[in-house]
PDB file of N, CA and C in Angstrom:
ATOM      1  N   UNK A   1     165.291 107.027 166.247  1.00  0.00           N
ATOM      2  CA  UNK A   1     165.222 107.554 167.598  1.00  0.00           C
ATOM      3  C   UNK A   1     163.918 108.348 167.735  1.00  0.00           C
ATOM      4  N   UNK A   2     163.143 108.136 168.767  1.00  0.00           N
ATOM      5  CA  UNK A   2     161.999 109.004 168.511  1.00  0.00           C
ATOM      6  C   UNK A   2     162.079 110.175 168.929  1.00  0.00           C
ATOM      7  N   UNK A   3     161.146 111.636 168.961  1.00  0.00           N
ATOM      8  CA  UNK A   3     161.321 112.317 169.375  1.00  0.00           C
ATOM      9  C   UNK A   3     161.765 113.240 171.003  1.00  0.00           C
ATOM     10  N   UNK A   4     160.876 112.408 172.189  1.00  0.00           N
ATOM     11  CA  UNK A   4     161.565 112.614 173.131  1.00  0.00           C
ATOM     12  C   UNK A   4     163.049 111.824 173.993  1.00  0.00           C
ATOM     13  N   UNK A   5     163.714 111.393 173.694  1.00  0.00           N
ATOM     14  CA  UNK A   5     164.785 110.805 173.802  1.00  0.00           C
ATOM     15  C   UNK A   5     165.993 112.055 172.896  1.00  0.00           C
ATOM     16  N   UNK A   6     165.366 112.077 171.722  1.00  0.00           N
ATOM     17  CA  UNK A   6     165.861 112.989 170.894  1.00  0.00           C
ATOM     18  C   UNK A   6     166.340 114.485 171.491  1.00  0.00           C
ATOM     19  N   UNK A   7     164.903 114.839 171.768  1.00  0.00           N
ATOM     20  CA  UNK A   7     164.768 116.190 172.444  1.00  0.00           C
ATOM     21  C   UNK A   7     165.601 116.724 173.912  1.00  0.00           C
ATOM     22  N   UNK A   8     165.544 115.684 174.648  1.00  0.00           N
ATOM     23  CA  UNK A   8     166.324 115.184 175.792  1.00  0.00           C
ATOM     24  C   UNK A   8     167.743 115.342 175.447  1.00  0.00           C
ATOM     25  N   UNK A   9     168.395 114.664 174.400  1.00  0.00           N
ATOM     26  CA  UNK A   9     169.304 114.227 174.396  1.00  0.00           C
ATOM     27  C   UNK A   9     170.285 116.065 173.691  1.00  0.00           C
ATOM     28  N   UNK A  10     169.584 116.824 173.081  1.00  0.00           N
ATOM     29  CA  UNK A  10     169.627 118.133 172.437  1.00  0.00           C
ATOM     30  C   UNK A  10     169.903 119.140 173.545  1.00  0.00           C
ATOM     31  N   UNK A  11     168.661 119.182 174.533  1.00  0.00           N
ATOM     32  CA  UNK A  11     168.958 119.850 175.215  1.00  0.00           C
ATOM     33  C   UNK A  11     169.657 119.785 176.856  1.00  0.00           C
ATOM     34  N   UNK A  12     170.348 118.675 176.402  1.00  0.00           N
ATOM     35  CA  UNK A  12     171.638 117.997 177.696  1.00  0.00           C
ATOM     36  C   UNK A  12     173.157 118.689 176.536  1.00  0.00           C
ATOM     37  N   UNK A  13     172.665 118.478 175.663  1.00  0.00           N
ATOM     38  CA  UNK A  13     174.143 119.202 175.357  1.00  0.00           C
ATOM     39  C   UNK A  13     174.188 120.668 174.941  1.00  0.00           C
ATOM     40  N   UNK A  14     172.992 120.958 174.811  1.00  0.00           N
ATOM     41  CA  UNK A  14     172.662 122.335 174.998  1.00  0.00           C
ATOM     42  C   UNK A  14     173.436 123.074 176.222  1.00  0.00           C
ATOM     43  N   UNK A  15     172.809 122.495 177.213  1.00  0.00           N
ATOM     44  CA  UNK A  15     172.860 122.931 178.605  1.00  0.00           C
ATOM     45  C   UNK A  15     174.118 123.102 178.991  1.00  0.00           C
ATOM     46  N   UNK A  16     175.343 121.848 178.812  1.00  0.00           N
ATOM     47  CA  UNK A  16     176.414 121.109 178.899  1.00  0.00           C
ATOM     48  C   UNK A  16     177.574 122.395 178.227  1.00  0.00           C
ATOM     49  N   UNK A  17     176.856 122.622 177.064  1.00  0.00           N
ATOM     50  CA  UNK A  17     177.601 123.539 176.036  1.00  0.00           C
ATOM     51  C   UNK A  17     177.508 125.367 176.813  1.00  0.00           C
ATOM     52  N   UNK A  18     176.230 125.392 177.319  1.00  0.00           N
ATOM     53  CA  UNK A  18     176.092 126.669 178.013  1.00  0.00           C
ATOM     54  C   UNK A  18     176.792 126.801 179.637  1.00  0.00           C
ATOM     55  N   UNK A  19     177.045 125.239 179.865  1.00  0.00           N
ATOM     56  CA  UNK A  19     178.089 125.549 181.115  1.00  0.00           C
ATOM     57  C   UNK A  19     179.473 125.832 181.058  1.00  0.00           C
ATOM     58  N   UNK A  20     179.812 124.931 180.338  1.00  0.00           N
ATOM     59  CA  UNK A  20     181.225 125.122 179.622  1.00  0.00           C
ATOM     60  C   UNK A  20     181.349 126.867 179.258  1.00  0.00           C
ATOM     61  N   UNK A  21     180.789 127.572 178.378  1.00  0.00           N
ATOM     62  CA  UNK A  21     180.559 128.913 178.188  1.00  0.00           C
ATOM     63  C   UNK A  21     180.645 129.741 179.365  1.00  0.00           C
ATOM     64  N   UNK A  22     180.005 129.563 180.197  1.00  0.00           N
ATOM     65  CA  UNK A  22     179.804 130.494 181.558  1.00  0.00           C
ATOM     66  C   UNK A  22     180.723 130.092 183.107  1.00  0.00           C
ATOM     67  N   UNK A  23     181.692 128.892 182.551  1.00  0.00           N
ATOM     68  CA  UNK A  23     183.035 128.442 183.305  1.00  0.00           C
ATOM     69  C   UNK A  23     184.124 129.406 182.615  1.00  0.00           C
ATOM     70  N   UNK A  24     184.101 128.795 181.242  1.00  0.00           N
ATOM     71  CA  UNK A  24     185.250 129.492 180.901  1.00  0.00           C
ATOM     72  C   UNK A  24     185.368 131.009 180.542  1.00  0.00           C
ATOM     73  N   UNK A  25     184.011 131.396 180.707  1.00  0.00           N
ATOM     74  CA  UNK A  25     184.213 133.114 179.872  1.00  0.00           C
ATOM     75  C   UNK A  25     182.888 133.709 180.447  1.00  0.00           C
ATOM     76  N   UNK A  26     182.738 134.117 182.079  1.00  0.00           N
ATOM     77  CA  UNK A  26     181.615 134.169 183.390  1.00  0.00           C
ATOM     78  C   UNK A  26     180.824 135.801 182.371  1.00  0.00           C
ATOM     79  N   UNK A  27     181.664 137.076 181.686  1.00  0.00           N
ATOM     80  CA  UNK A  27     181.238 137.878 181.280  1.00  0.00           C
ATOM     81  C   UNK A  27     180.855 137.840 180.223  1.00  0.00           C
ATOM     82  N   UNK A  28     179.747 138.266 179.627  1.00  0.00           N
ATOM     83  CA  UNK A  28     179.227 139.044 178.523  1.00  0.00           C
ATOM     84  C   UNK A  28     179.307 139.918 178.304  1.00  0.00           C
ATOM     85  N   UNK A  29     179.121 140.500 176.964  1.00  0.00           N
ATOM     86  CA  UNK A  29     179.223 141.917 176.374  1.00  0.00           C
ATOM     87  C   UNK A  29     177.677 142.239 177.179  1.00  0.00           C
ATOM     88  N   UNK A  30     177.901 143.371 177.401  1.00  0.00           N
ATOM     89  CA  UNK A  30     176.309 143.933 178.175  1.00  0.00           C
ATOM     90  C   UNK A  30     175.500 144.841 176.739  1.00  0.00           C
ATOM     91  N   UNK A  31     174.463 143.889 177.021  1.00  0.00           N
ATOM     92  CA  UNK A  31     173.376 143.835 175.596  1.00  0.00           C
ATOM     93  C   UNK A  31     172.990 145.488 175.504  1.00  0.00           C
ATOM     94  N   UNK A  32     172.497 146.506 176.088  1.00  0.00           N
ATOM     95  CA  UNK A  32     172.464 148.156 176.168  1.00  0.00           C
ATOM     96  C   UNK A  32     173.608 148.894 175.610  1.00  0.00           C
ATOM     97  N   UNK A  33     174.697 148.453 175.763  1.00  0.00           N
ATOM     98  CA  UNK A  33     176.076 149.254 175.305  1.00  0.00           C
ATOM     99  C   UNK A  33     177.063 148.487 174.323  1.00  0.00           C
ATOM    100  N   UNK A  34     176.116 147.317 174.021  1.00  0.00           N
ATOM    101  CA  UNK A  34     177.243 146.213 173.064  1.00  0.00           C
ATOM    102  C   UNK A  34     178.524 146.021 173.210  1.00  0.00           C
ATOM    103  N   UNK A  35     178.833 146.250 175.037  1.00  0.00           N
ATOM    104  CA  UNK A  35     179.750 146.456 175.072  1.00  0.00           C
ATOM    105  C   UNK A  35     181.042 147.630 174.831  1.00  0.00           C
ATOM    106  N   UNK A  36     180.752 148.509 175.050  1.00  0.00           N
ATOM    107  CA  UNK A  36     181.468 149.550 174.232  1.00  0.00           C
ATOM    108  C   UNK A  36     181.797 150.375 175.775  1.00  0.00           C
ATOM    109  N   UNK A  37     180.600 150.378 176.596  1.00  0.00           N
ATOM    110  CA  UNK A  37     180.203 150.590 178.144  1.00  0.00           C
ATOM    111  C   UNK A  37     180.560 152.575 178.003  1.00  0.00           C
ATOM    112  N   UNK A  38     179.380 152.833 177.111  1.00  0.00           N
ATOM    113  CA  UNK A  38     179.403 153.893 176.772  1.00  0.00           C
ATOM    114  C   UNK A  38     178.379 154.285 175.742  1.00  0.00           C
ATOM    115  N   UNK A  39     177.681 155.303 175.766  1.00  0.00           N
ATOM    116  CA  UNK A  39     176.369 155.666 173.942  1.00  0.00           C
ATOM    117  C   UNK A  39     177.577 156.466 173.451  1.00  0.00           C
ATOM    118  N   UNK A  40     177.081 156.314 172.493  1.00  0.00           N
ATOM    119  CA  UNK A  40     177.417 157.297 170.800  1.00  0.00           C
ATOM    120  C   UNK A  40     176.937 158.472 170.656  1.00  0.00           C
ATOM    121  N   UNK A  41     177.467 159.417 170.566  1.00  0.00           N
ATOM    122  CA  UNK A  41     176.534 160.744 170.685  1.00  0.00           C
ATOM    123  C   UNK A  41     177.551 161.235 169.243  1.00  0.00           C
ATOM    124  N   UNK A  42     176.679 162.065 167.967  1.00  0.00           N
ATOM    125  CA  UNK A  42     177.093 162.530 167.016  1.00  0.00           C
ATOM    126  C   UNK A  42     177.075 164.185 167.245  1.00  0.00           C
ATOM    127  N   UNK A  43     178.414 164.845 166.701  1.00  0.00           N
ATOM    128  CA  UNK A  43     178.333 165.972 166.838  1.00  0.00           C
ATOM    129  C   UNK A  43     177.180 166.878 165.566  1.00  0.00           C
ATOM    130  N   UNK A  44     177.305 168.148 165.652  1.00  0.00           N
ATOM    131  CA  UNK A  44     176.432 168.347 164.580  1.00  0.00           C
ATOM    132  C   UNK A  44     176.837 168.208 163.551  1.00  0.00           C
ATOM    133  N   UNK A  45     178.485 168.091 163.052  1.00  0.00           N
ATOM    134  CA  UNK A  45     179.060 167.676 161.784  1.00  0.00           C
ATOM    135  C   UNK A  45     178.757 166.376 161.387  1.00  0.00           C
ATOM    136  N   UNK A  46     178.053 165.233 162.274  1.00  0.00           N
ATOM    137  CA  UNK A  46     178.147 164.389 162.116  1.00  0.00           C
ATOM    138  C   UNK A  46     179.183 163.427 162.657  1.00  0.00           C
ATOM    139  N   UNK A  47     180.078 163.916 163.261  1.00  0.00           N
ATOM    140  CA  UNK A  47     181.207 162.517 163.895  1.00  0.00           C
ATOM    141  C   UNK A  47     180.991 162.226 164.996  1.00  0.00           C
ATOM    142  N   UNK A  48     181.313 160.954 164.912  1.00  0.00           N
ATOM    143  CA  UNK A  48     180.961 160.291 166.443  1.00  0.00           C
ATOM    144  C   UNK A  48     181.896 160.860 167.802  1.00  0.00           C
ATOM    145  N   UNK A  49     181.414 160.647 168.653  1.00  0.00           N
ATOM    146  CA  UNK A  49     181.520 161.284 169.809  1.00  0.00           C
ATOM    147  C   UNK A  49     181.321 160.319 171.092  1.00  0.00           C
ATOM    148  N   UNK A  50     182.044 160.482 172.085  1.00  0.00           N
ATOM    149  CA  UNK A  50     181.580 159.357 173.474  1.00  0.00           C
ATOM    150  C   UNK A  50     180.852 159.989 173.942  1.00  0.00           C
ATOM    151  N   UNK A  51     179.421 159.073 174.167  1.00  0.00           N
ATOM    152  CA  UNK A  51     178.484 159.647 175.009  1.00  0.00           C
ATOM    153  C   UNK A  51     178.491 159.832 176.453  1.00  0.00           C
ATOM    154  N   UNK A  52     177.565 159.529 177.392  1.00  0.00           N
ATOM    155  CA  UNK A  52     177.476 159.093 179.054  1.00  0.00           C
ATOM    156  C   UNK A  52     177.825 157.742 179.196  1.00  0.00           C
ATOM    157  N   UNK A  53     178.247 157.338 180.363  1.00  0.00           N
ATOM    158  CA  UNK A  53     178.686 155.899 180.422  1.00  0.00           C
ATOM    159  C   UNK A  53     177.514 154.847 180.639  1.00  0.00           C
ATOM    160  N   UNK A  54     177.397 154.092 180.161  1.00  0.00           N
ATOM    161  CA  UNK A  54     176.359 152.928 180.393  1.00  0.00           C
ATOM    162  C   UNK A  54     175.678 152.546 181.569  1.00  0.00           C
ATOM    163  N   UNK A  55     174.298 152.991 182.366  1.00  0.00           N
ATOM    164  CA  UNK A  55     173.884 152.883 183.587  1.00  0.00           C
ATOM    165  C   UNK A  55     173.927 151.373 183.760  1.00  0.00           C
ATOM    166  N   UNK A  56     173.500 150.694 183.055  1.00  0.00           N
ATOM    167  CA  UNK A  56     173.518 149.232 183.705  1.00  0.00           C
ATOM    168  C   UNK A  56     174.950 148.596 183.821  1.00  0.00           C
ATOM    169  N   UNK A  57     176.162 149.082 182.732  1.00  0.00           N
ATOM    170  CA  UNK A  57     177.196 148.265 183.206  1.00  0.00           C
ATOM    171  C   UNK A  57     177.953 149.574 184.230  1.00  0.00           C
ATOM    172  N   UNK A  58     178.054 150.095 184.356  1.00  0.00           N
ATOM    173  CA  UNK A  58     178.365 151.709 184.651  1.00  0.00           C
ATOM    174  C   UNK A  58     179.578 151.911 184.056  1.00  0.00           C
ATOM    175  N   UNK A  59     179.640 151.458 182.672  1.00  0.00           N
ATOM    176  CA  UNK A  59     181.307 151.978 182.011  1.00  0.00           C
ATOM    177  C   UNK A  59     182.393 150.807 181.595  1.00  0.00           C
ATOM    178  N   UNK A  60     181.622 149.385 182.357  1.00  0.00           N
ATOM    179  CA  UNK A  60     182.704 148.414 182.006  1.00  0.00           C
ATOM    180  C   UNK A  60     182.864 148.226 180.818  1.00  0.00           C
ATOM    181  N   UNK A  61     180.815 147.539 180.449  1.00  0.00           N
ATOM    182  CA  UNK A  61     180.954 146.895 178.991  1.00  0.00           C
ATOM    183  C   UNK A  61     180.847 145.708 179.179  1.00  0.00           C
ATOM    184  N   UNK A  62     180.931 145.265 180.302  1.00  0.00           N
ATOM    185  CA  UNK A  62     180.563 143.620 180.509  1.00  0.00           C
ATOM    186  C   UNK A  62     179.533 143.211 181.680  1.00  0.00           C
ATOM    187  N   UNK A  63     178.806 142.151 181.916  1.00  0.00           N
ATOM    188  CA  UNK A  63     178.161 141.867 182.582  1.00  0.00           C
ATOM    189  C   UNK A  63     177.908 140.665 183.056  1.00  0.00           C
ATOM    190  N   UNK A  64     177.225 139.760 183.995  1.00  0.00           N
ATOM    191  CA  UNK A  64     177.431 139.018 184.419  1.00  0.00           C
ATOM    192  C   UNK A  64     176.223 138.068 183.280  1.00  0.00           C
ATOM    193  N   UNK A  65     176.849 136.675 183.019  1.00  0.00           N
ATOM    194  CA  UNK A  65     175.834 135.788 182.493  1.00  0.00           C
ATOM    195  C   UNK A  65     174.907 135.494 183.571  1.00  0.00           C
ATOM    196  N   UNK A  66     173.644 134.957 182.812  1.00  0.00           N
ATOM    197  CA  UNK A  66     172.820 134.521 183.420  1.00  0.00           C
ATOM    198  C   UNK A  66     173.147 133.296 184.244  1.00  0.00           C
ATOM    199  N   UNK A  67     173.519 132.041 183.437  1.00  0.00           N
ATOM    200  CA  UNK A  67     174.209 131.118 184.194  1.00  0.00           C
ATOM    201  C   UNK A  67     174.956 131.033 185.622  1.00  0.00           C
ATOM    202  N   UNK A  68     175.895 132.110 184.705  1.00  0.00           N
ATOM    203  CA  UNK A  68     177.203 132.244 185.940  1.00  0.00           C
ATOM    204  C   UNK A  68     176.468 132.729 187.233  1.00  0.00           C
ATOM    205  N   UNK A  69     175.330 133.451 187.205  1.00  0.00           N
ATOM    206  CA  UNK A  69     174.307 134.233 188.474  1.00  0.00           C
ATOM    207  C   UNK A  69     174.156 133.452 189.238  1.00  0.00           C
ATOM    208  N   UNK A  70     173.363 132.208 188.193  1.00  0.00           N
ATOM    209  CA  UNK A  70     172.593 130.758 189.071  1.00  0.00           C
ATOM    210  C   UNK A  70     173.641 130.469 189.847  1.00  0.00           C
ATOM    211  N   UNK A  71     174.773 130.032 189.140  1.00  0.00           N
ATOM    212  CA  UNK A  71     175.526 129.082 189.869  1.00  0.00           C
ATOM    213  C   UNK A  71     176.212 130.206 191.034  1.00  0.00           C
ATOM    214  N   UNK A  72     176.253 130.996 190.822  1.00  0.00           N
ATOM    215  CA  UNK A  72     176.653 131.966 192.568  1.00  0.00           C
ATOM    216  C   UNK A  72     176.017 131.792 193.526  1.00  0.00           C
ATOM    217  N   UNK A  73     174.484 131.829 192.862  1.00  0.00           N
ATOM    218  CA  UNK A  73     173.351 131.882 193.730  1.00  0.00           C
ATOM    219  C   UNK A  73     173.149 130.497 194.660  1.00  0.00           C
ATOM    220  N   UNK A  74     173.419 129.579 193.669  1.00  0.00           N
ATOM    221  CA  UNK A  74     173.126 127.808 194.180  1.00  0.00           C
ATOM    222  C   UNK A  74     174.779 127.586 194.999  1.00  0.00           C
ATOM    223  N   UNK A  75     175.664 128.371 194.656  1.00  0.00           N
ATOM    224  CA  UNK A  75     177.120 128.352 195.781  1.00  0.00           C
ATOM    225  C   UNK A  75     177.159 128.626 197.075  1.00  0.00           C
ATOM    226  N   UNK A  76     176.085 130.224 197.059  1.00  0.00           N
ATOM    227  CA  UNK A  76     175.933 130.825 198.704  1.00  0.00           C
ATOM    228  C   UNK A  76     175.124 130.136 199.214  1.00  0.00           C
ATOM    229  N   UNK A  77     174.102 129.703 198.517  1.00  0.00           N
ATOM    230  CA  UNK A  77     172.686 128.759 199.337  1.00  0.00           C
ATOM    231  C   UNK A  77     173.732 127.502 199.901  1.00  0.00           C
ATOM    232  N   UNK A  78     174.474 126.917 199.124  1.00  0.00           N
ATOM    233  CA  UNK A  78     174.778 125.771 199.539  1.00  0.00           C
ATOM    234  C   UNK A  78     176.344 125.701 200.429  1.00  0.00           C
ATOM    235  N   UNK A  79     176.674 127.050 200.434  1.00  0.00           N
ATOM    236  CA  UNK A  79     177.636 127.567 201.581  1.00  0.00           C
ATOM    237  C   UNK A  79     177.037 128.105 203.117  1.00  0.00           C
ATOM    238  N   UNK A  80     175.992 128.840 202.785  1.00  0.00           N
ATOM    239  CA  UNK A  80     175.588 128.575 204.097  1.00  0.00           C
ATOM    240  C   UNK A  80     174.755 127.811 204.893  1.00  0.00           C
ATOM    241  N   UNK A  81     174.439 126.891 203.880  1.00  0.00           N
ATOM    242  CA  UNK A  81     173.734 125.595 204.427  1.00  0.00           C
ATOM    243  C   UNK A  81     174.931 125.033 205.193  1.00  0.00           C
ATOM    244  N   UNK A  82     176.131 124.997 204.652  1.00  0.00           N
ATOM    245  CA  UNK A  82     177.230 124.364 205.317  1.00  0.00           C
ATOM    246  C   UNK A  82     177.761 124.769 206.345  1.00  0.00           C
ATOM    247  N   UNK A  83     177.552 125.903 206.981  1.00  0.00           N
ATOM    248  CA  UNK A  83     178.217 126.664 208.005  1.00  0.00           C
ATOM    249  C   UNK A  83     177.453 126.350 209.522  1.00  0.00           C
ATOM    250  N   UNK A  84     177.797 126.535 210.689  1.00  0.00           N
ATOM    251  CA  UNK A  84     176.738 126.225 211.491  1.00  0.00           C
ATOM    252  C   UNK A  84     175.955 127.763 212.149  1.00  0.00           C
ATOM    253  N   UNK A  85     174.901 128.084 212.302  1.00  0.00           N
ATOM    254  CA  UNK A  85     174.718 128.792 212.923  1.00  0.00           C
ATOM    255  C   UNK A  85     175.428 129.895 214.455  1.00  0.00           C
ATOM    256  N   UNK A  86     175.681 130.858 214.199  1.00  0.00           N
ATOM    257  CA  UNK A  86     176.486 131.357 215.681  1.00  0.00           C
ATOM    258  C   UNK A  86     175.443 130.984 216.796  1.00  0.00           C
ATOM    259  N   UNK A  87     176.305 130.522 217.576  1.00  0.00           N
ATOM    260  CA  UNK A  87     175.405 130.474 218.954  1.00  0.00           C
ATOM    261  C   UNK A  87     175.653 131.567 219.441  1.00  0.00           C
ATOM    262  N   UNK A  88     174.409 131.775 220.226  1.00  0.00           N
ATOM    263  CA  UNK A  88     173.975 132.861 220.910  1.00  0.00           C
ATOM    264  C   UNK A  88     173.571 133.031 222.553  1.00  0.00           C
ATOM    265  N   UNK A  89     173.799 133.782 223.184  1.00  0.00           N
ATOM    266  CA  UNK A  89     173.416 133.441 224.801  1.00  0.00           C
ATOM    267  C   UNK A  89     171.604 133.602 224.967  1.00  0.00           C
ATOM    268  N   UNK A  90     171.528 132.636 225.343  1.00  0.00           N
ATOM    269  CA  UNK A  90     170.007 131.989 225.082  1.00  0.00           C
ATOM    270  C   UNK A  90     169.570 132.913 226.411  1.00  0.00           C
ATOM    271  N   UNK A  91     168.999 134.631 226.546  1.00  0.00           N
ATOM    272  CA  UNK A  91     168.721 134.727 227.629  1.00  0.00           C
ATOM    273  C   UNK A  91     167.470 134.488 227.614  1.00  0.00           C
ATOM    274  N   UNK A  92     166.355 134.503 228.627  1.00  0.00           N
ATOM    275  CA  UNK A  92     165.170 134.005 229.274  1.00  0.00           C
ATOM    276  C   UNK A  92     164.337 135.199 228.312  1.00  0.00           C
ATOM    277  N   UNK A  93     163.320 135.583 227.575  1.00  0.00           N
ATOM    278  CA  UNK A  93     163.149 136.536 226.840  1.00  0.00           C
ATOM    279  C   UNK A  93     161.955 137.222 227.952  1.00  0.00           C
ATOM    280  N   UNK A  94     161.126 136.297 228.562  1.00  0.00           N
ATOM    281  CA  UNK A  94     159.899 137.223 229.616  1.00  0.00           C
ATOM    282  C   UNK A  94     160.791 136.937 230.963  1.00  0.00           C
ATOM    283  N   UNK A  95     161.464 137.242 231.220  1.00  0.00           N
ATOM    284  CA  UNK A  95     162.417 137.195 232.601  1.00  0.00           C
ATOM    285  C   UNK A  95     161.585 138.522 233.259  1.00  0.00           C
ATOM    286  N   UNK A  96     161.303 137.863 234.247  1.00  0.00           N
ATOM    287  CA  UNK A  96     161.023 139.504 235.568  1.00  0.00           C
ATOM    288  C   UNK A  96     162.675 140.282 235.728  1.00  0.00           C
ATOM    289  N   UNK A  97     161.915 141.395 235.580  1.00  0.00           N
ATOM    290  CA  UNK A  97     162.542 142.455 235.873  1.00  0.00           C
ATOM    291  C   UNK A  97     162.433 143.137 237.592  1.00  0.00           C
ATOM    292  N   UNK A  98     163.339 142.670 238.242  1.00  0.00           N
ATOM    293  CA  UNK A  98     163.549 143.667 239.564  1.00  0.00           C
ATOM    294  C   UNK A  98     162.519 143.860 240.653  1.00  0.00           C
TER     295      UNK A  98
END
């Protein structure tokens, strides 16, 4: 098999494998708090301690995949492509006034 057919063929199930992932399981651990959705703060004895809550997840611990984003993103584009515009009362915009 040569190489691009090859390469092609790798990263279709790549892709395939990263959809499946972001259908069945849309959250990630959020990479700043490893999930924990919280820092570590040590006392001066040394024991761990809960820190402030995680600004980017604000406390969950999870976050949205990248994937799962796209495909929201390519859902609303292609939801309101589907919708029709509200009509509106078309008034005269330079109309004399009085």
């Amino acid at each position: 098999m040569t190489p691009f057919p090859l390469a092609g063929a790798c990263l279709l199930i790549v892709t395939l494998c990263y959809f499946s992932v972001c259908a069945g399981s849309p959250y990630g651990d959020c990479r700043r708090c490893h999930g924990m959705g919280h820092a570590i703060k040590h006392d001066r004895k040394g024991r761990a301690k809960r820190g402030k809550n995680c600004r980017r997840c604000q406390g969950h611990g999870k976050r949205l995949r990248v994937g799962r984003r796209l495909f929201n993103l390519w859902l609303r584009i292609y939801r309101e492509g589907q919708t029709e515009p509200a009509k509106t009362s078309a008034a005269r915009p330079f109309a004399k006034k009085g």
